[in-house]
Protein backbone atom coordinates (compact mmCIF):
# COMPACT_ATOMS: atom_id res chain seq x y z
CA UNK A 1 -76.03 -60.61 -44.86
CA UNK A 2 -78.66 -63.21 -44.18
CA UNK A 3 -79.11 -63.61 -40.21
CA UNK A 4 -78.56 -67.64 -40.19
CA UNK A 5 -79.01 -69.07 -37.26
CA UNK A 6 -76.11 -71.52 -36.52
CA UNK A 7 -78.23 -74.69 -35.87
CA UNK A 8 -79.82 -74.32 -39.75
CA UNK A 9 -78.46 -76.72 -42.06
CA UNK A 10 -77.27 -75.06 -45.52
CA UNK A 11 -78.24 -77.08 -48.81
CA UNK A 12 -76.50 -76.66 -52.36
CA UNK A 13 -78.39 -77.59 -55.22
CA UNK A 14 -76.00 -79.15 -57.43
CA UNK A 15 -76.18 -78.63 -61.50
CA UNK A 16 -77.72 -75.52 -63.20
CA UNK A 17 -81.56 -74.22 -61.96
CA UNK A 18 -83.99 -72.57 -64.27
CA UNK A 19 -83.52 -69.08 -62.43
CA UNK A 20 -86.87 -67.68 -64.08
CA UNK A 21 -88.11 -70.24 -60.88
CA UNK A 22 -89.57 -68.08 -58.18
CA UNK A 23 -89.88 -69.47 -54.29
CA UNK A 24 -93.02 -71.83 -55.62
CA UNK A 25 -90.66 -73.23 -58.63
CA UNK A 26 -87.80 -73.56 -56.52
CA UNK A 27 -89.32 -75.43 -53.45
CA UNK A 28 -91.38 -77.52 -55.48
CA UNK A 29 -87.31 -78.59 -56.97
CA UNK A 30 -86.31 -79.04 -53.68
CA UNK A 31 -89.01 -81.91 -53.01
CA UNK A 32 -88.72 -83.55 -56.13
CA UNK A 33 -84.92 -83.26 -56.78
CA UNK A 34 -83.11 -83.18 -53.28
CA UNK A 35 -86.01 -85.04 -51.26
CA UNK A 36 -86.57 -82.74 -48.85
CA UNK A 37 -88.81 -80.48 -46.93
CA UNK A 38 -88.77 -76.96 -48.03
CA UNK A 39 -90.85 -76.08 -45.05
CA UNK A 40 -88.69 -77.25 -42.63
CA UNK A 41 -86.39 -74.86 -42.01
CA UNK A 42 -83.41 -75.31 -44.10
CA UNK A 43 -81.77 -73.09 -46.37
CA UNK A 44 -81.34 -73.94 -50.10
CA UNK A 45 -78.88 -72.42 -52.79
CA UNK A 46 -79.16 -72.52 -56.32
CA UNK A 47 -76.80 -71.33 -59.30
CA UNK A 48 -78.11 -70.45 -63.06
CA UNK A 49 -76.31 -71.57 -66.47
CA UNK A 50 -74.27 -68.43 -66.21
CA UNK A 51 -72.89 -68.48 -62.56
CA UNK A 52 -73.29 -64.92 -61.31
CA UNK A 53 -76.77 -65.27 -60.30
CA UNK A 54 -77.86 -67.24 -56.91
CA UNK A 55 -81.12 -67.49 -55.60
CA UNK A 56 -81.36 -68.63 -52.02
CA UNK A 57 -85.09 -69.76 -50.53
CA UNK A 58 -85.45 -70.28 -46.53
CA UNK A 59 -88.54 -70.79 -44.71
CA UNK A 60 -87.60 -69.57 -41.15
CA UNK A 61 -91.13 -70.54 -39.50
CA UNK A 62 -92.85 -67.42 -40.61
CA UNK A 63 -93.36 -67.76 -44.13
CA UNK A 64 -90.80 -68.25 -47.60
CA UNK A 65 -88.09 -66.08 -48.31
CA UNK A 66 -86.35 -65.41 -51.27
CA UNK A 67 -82.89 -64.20 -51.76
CA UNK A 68 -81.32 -63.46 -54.90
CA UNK A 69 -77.55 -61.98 -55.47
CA UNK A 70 -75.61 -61.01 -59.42
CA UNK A 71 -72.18 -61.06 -58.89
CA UNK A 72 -71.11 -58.09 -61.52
CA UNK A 73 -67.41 -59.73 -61.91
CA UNK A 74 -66.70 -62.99 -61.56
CA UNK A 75 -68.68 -66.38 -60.94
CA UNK A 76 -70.24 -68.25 -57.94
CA UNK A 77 -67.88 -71.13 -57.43
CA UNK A 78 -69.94 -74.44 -57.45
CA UNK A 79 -69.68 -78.14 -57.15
CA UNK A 80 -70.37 -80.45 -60.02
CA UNK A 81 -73.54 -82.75 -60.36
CA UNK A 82 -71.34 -85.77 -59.42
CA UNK A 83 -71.05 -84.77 -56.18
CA UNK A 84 -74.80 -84.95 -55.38
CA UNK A 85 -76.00 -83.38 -52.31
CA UNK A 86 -73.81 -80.79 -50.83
CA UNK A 87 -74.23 -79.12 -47.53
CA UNK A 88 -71.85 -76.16 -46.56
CA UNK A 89 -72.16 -74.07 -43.14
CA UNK A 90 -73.17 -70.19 -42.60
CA UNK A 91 -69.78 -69.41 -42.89
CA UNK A 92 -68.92 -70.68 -46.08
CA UNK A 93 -72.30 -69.24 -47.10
CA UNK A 94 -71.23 -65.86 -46.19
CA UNK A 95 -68.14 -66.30 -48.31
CA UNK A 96 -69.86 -67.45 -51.01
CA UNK A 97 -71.76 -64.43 -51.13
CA UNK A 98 -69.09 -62.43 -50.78
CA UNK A 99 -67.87 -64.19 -54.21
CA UNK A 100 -65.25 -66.05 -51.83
CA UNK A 101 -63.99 -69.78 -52.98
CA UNK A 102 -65.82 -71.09 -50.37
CA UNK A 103 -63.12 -74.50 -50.31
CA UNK A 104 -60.44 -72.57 -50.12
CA UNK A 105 -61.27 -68.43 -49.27
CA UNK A 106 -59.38 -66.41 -51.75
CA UNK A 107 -61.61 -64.20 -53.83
CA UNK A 108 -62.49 -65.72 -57.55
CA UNK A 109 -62.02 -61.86 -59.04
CA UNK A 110 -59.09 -59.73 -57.74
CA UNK A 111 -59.95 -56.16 -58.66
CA UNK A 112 -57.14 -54.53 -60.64
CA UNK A 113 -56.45 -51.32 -58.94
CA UNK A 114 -57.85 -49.90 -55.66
CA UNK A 115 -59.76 -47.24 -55.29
């Protein structure tokens, strides 16, 4: 798990990202699509064309990090471009990760058998 400090503000990129976009590629689509400062401290989330691949960038006053995570089952449940800019907290982060609905925590692939 990412250690996210609870006063960091968590940013969803809405729509599909190029995910051949390293931290340079992605920050530079933070600035010019959502506005902001990638530098600042905030943590941004992006989804590929597929949906089982996230990439996460975070800047935590040190230098850029980059996160990525392939769900092998299943899809990363996301909000449509209509809804613009989305910001979630660390815990619905966490369950997004976790491949967790993050609206409504149920998991989006129920394994068949246990074990």
């Amino acid at each position: 798990m990412i250690p996210v400090p609870s006063q960091v503000r968590i940013w969803l990129a809405v729509g599909r990202t190029d995910m051949r976009r390293g931290m340079q590629g992605l920050a530079l689509q933070v600035q010019e699509t959502l506005g902001r400062d990638p530098h600042a401290g905030d943590i941004y989330v992006f989804r590929g064309r597929s949906g089982n691949l996230i990439k996460i960038i975070w800047h935590d006053g040190l230098g850029m990090s980059l996160y990525a995570k392939r769900l092998e089952k299943g899809r990363f449940l996301w909000p449509s471009p209509a809804d613009g800019t989305v910001s979630i907290s660390p815990s619905q982060l966490a369950y997004m990760l976790d491949g967790i609905d993050w609206r409504n925590p149920r998991h989006t692939f129920r394994p068949q058998r246990a074990g």
